[in-house]
C-alpha atoms as a PDB file:
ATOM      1  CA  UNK A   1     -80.784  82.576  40.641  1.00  0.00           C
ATOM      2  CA  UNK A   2     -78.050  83.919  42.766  1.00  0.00           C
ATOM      3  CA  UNK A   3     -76.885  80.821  43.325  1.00  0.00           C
ATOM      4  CA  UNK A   4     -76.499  79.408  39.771  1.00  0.00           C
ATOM      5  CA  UNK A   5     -74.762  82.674  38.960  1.00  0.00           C
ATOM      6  CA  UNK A   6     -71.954  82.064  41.351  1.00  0.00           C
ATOM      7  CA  UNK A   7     -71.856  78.193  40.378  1.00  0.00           C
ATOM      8  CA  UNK A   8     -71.304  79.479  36.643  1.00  0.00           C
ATOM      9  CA  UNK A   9     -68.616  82.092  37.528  1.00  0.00           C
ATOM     10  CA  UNK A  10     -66.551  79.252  39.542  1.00  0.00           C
ATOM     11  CA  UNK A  11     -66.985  76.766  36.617  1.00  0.00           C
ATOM     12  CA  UNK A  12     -65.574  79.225  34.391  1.00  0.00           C
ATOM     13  CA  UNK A  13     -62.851  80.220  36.165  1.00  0.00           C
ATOM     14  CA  UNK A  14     -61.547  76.789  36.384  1.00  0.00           C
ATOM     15  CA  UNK A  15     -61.603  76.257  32.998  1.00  0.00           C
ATOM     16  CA  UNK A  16     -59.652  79.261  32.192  1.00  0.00           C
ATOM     17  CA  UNK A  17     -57.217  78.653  35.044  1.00  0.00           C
ATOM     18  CA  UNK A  18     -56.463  75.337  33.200  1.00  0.00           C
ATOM     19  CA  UNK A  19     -56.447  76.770  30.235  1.00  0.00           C
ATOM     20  CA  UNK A  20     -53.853  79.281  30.996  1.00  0.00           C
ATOM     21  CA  UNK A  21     -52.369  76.648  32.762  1.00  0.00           C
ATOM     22  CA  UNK A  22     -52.161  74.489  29.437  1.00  0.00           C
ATOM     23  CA  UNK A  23     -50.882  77.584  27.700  1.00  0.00           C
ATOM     24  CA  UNK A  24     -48.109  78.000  29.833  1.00  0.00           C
ATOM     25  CA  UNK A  25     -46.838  74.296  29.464  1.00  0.00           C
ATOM     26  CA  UNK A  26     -46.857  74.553  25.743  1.00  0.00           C
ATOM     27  CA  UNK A  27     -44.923  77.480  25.679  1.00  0.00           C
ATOM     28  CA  UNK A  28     -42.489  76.365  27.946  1.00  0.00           C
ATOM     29  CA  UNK A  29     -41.878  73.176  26.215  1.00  0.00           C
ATOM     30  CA  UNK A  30     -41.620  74.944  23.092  1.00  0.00           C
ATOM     31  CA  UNK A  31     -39.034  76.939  24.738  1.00  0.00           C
ATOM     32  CA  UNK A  32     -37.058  74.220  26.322  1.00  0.00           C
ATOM     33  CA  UNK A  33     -36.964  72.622  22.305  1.00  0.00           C
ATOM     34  CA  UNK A  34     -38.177  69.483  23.392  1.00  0.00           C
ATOM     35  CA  UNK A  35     -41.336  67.393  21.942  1.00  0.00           C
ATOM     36  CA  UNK A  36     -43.986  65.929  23.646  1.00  0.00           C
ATOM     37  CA  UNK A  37     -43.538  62.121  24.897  1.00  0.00           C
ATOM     38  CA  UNK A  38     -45.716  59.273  22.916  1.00  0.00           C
ATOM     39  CA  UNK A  39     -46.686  61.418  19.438  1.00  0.00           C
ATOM     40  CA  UNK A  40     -48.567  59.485  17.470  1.00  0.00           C
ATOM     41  CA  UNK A  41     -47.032  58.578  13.456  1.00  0.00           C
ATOM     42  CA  UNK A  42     -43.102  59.634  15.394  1.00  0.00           C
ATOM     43  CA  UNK A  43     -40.188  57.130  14.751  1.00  0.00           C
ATOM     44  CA  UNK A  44     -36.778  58.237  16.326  1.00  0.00           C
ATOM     45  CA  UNK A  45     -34.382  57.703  13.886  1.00  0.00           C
ATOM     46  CA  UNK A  46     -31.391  54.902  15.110  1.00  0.00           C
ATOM     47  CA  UNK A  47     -27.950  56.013  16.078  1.00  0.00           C
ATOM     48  CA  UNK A  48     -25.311  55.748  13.897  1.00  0.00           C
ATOM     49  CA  UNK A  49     -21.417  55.678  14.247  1.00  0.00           C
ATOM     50  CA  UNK A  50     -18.995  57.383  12.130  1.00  0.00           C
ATOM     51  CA  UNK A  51     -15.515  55.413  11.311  1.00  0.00           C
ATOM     52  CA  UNK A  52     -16.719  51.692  12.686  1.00  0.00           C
ATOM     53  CA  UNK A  53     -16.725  48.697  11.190  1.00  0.00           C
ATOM     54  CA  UNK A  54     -19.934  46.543  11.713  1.00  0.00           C
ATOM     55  CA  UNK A  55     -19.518  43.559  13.967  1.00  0.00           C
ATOM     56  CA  UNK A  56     -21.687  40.230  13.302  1.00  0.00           C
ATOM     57  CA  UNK A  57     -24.145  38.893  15.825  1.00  0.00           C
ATOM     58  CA  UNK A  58     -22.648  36.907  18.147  1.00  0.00           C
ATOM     59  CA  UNK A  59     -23.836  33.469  18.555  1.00  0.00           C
ATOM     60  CA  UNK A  60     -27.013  32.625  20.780  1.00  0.00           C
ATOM     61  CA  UNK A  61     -26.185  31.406  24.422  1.00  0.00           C
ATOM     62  CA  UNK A  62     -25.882  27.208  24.717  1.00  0.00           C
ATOM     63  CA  UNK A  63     -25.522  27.140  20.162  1.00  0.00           C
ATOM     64  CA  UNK A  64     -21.675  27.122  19.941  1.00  0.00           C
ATOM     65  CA  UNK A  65     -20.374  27.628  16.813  1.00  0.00           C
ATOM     66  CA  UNK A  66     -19.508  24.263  14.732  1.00  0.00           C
ATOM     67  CA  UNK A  67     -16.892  23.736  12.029  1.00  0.00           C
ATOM     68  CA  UNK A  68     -17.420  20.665  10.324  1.00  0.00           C
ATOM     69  CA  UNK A  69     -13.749  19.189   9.550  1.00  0.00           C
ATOM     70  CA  UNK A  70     -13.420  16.296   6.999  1.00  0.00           C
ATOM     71  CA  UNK A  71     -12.914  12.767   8.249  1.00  0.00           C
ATOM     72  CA  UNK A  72      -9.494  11.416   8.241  1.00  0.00           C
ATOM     73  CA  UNK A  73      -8.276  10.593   5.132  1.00  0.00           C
ATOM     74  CA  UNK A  74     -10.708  11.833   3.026  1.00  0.00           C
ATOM     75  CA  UNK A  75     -10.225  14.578   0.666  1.00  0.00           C
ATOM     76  CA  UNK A  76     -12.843  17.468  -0.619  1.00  0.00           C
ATOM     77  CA  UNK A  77     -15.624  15.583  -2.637  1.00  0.00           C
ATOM     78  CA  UNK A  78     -14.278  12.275  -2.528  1.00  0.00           C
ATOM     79  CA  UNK A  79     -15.464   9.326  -0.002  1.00  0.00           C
ATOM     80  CA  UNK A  80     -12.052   8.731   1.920  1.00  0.00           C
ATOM     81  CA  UNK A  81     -11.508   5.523  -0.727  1.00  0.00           C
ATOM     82  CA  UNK A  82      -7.955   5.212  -2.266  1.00  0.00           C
ATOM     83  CA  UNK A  83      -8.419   5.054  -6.346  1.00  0.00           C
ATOM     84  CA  UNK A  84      -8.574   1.679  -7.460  1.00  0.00           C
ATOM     85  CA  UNK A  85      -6.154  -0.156  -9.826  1.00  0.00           C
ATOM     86  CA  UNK A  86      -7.406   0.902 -13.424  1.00  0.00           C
ATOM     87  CA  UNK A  87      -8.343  -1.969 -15.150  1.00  0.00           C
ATOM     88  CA  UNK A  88      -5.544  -2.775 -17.861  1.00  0.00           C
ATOM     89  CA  UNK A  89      -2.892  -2.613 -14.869  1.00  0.00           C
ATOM     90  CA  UNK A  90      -2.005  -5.839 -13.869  1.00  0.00           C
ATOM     91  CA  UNK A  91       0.600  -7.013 -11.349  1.00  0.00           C
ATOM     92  CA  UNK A  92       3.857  -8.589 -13.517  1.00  0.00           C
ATOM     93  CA  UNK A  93       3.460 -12.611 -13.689  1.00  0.00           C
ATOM     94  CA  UNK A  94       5.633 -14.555 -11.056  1.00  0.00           C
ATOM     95  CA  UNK A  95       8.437 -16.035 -12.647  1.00  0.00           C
ATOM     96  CA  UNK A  96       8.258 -19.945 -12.702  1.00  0.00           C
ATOM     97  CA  UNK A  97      10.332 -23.136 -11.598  1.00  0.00           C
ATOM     98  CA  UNK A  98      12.538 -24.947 -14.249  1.00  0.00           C
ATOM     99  CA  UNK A  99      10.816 -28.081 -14.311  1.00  0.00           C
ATOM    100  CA  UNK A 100      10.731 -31.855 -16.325  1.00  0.00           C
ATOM    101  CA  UNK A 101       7.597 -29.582 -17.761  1.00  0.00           C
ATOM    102  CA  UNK A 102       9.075 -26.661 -19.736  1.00  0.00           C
ATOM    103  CA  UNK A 103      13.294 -27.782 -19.627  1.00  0.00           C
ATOM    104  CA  UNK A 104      15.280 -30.938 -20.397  1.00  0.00           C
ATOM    105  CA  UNK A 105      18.471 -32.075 -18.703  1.00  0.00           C
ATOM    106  CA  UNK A 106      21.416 -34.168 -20.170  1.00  0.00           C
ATOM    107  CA  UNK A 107      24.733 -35.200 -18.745  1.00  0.00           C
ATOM    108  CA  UNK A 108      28.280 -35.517 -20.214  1.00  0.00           C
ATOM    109  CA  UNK A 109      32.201 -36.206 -19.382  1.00  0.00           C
ATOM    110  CA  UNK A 110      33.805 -33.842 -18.901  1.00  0.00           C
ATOM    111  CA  UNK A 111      38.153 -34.187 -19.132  1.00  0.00           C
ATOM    112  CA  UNK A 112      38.633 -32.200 -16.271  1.00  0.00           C
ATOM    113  CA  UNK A 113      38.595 -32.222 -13.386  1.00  0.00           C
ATOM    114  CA  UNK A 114      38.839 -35.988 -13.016  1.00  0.00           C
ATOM    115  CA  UNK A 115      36.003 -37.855 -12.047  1.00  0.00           C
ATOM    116  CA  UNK A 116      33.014 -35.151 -12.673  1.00  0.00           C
ATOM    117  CA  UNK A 117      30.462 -34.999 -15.074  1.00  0.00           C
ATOM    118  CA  UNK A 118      28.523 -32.072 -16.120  1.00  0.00           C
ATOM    119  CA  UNK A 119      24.897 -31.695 -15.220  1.00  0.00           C
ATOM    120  CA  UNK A 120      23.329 -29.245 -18.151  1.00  0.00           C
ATOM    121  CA  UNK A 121      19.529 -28.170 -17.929  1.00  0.00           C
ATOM    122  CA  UNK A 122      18.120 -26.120 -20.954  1.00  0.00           C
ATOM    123  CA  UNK A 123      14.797 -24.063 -20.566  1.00  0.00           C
ATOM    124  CA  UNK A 124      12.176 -25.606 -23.464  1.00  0.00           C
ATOM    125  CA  UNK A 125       9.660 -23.518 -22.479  1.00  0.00           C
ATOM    126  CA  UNK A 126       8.021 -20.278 -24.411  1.00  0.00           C
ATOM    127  CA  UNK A 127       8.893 -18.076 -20.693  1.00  0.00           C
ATOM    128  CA  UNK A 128      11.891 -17.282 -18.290  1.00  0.00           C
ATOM    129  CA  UNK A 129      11.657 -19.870 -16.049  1.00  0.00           C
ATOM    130  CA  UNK A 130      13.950 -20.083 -12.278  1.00  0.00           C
ATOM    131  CA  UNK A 131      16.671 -22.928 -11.675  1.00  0.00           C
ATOM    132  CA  UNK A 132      16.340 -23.204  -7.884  1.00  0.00           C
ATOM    133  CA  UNK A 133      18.795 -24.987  -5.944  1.00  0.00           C
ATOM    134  CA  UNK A 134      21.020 -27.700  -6.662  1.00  0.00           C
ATOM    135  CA  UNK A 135      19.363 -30.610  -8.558  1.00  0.00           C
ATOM    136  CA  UNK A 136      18.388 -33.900  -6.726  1.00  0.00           C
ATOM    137  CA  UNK A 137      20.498 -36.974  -7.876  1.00  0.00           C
ATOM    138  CA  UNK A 138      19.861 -40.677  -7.862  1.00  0.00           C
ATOM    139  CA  UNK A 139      22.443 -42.751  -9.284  1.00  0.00           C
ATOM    140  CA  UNK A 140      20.303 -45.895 -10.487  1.00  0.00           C
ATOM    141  CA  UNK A 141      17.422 -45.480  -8.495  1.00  0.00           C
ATOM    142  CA  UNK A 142      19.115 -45.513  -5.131  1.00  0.00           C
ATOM    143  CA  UNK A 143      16.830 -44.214  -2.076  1.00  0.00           C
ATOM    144  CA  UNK A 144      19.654 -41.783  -0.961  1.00  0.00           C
ATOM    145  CA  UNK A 145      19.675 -38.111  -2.205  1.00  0.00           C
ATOM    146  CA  UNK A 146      23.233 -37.404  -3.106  1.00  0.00           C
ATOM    147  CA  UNK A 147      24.823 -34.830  -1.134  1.00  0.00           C
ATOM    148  CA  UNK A 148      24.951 -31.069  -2.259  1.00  0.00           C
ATOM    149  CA  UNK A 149      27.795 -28.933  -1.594  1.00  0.00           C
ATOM    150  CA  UNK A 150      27.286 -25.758  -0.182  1.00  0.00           C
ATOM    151  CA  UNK A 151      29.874 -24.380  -1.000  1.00  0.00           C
ATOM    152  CA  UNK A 152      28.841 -23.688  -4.382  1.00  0.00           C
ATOM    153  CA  UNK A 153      25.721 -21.183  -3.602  1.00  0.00           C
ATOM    154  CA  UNK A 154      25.598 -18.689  -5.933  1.00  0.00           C
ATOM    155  CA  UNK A 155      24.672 -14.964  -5.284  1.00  0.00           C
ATOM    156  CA  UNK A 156      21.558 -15.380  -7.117  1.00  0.00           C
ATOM    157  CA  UNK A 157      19.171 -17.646  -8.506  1.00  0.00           C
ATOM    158  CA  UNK A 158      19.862 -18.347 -11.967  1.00  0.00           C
ATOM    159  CA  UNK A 159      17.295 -17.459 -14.794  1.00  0.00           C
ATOM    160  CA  UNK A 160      17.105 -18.740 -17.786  1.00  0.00           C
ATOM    161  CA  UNK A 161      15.100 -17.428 -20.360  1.00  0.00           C
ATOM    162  CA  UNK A 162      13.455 -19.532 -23.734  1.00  0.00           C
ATOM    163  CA  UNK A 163      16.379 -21.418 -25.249  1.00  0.00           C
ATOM    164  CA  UNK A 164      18.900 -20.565 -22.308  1.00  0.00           C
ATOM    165  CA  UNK A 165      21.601 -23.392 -20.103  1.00  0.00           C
ATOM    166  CA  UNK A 166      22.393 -23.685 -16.470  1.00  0.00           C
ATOM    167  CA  UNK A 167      25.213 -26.208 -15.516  1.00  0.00           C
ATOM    168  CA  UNK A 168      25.775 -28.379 -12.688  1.00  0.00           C
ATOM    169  CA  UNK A 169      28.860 -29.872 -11.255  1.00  0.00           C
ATOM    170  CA  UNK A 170      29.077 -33.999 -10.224  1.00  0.00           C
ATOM    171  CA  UNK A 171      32.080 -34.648  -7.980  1.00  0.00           C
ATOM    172  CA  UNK A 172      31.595 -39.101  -8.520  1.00  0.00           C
ATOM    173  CA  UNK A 173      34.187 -39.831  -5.634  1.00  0.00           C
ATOM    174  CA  UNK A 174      35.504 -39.116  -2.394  1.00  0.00           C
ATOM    175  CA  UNK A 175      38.713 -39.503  -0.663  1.00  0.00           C
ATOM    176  CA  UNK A 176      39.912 -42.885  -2.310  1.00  0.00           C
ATOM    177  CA  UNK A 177      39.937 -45.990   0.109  1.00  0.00           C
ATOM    178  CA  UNK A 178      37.060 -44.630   1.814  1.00  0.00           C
ATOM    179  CA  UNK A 179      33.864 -46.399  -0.455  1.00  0.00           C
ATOM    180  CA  UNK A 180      34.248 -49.291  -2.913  1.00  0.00           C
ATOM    181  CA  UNK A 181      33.168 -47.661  -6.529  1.00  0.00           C
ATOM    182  CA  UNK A 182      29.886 -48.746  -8.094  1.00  0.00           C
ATOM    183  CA  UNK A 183      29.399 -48.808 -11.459  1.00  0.00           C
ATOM    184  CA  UNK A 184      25.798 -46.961 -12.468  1.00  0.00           C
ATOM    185  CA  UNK A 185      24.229 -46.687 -15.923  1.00  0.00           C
ATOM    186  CA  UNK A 186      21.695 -44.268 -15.052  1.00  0.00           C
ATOM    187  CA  UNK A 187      20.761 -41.103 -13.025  1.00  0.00           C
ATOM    188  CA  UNK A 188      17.306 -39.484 -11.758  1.00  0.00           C
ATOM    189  CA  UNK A 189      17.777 -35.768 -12.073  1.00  0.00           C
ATOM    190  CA  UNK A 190      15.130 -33.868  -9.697  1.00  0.00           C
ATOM    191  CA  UNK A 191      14.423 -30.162 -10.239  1.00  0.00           C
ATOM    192  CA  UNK A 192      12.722 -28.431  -7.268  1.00  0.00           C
ATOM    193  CA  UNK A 193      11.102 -24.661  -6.502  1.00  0.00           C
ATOM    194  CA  UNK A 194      11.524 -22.225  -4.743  1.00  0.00           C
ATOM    195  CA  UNK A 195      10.662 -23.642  -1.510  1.00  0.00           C
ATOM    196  CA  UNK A 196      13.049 -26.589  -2.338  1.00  0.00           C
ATOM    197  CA  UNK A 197      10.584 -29.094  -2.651  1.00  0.00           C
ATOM    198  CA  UNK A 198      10.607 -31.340  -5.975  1.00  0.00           C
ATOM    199  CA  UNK A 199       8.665 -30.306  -8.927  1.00  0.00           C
ATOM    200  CA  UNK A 200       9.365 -33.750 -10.981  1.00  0.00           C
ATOM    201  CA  UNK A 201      12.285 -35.753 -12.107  1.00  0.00           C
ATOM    202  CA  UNK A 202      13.851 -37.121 -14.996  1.00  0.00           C
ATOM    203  CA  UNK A 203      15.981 -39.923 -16.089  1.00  0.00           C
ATOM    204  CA  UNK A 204      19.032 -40.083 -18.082  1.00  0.00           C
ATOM    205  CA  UNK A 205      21.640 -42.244 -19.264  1.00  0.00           C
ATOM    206  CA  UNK A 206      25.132 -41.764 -17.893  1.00  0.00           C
ATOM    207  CA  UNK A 207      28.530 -41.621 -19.881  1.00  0.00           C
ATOM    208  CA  UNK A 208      29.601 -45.140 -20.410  1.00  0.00           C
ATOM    209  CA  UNK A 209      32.114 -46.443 -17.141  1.00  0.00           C
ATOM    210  CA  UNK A 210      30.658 -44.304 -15.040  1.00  0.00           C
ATOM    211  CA  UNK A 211      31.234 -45.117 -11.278  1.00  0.00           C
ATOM    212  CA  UNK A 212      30.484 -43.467  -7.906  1.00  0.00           C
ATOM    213  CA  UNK A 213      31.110 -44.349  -4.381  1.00  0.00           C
ATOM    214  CA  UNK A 214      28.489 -42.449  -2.749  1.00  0.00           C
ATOM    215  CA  UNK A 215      31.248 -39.552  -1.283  1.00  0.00           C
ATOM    216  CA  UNK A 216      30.816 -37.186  -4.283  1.00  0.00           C
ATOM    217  CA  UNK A 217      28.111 -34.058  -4.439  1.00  0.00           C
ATOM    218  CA  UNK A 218      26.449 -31.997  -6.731  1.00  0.00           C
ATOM    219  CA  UNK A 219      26.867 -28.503  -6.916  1.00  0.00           C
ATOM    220  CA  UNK A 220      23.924 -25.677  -7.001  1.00  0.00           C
ATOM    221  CA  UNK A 221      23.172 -24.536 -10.601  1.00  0.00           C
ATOM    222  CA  UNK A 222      25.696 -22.305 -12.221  1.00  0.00           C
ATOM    223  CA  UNK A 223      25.247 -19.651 -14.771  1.00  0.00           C
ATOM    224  CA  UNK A 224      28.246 -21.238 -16.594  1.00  0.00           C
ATOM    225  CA  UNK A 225      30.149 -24.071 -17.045  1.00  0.00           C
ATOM    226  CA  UNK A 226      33.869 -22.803 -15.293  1.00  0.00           C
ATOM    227  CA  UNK A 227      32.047 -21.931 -11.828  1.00  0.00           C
ATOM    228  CA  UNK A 228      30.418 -25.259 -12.228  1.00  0.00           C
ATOM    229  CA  UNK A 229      33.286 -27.734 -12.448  1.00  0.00           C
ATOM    230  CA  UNK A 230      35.412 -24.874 -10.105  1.00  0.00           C
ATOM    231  CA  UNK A 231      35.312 -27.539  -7.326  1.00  0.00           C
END
């Protein structure tokens, strides 16, 4: 019995030493004002800063930031295309050749200067048409072109409009001695583009006594008759 006695009396003594022992912990946490770690149902409230402003995340290591820039020459919404012509604008109609198509030529004596004639084209057409060049002569068929003088290039190419004249210049001889005169009856007027190149010819009757040695020229088309018959 003794010995359960003293086995009781040292169990109890322990417990009360770590009671007191528990006591004094308490108290001196309670007098140190701090709380005991890992409370159960505690959240600690997060910091906050007085007079900042808040910054955003920064970006994630290796996922740089991307600005996607519009292609070159493309504008906001559209697909980089220039606007297309609206449909009722059309580009302005070239301006055709005087030709044995939509004009008629004539010749006639003139009194001066001696030996010329005048070459006279008139635009038949219903449009402004272009008298390009000089004309291309044939007195009575012959296989020679007779010569142009260059001399007599205007500034610009003469237009002529519905109903409008352009006048050309025909020197008949050269220096006298040179050629024995030929007497022609008739004369193949050519009327070429812009590129020169013959766009038909027509044939008309020349002035009664009408001779030529070949020397003469033609001048380029004139807007009127003085610069025409000028040389």
């Amino acid at each position: 019995m003794r010995t359960n006695r003293i086995r009781t009396t040292a169990l109890a003594v322990t417990v009360l030493a770590a009671a007191l022992s528990l006591t004094a912990c308490g108290g001196e946490d309670k007098a140190m004002g701090t709380k005991p770690a890992g409370a159960a149902g505690t959240a600690t409230p997060a910091a906050t800063s007085t007079g900042s402003t808040a910054q955003p995340d920064a970006p994630e290591a290796g996922t740089p930031e991307t600005q996607t820039v519009p292609a070159e020459g493309k504008h906001a919404g559209g697909n980089g295309k220039k606007p297309e012509t609206a449909p009722n604008e059309k580009a302005a109609p070239s301006i055709p050749a005087c030709t044995p198509k939509n004009s008629t030529v004539e010749v006639s004596s003139v009194s001066r200067p001696i030996n010329h004639l005048l070459l006279t084209v008139t635009n038949t057409g219903s449009t402004t048409c272009h008298a390009y060049y000089a004309p291309f002569l044939r007195f009575d068929g012959a296989q020679a072109v007779y010569p142009v003088l260059d001399d007599s290039k205007p500034q610009a190419v003469v237009t002529l409009s519905p109903g409008k004249k352009a006048y050309a210049g025909i020197a008949l001889l050269g220096e006298p001695g040179q050629n024995e005169p030929v007497k022609s009856a008739n004369l193949g007027v050519g009327m070429v583009d812009k590129n020169n190149q013959s766009k038909g010819e027509s044939t008309v009757k020349l002035p009664a006594e009408t001779y030529t040695d070949g020397l003469g020229f033609v001048t380029y088309w004139q807007s009127d008759v003085e610069n025409a018959l000028m040389y």
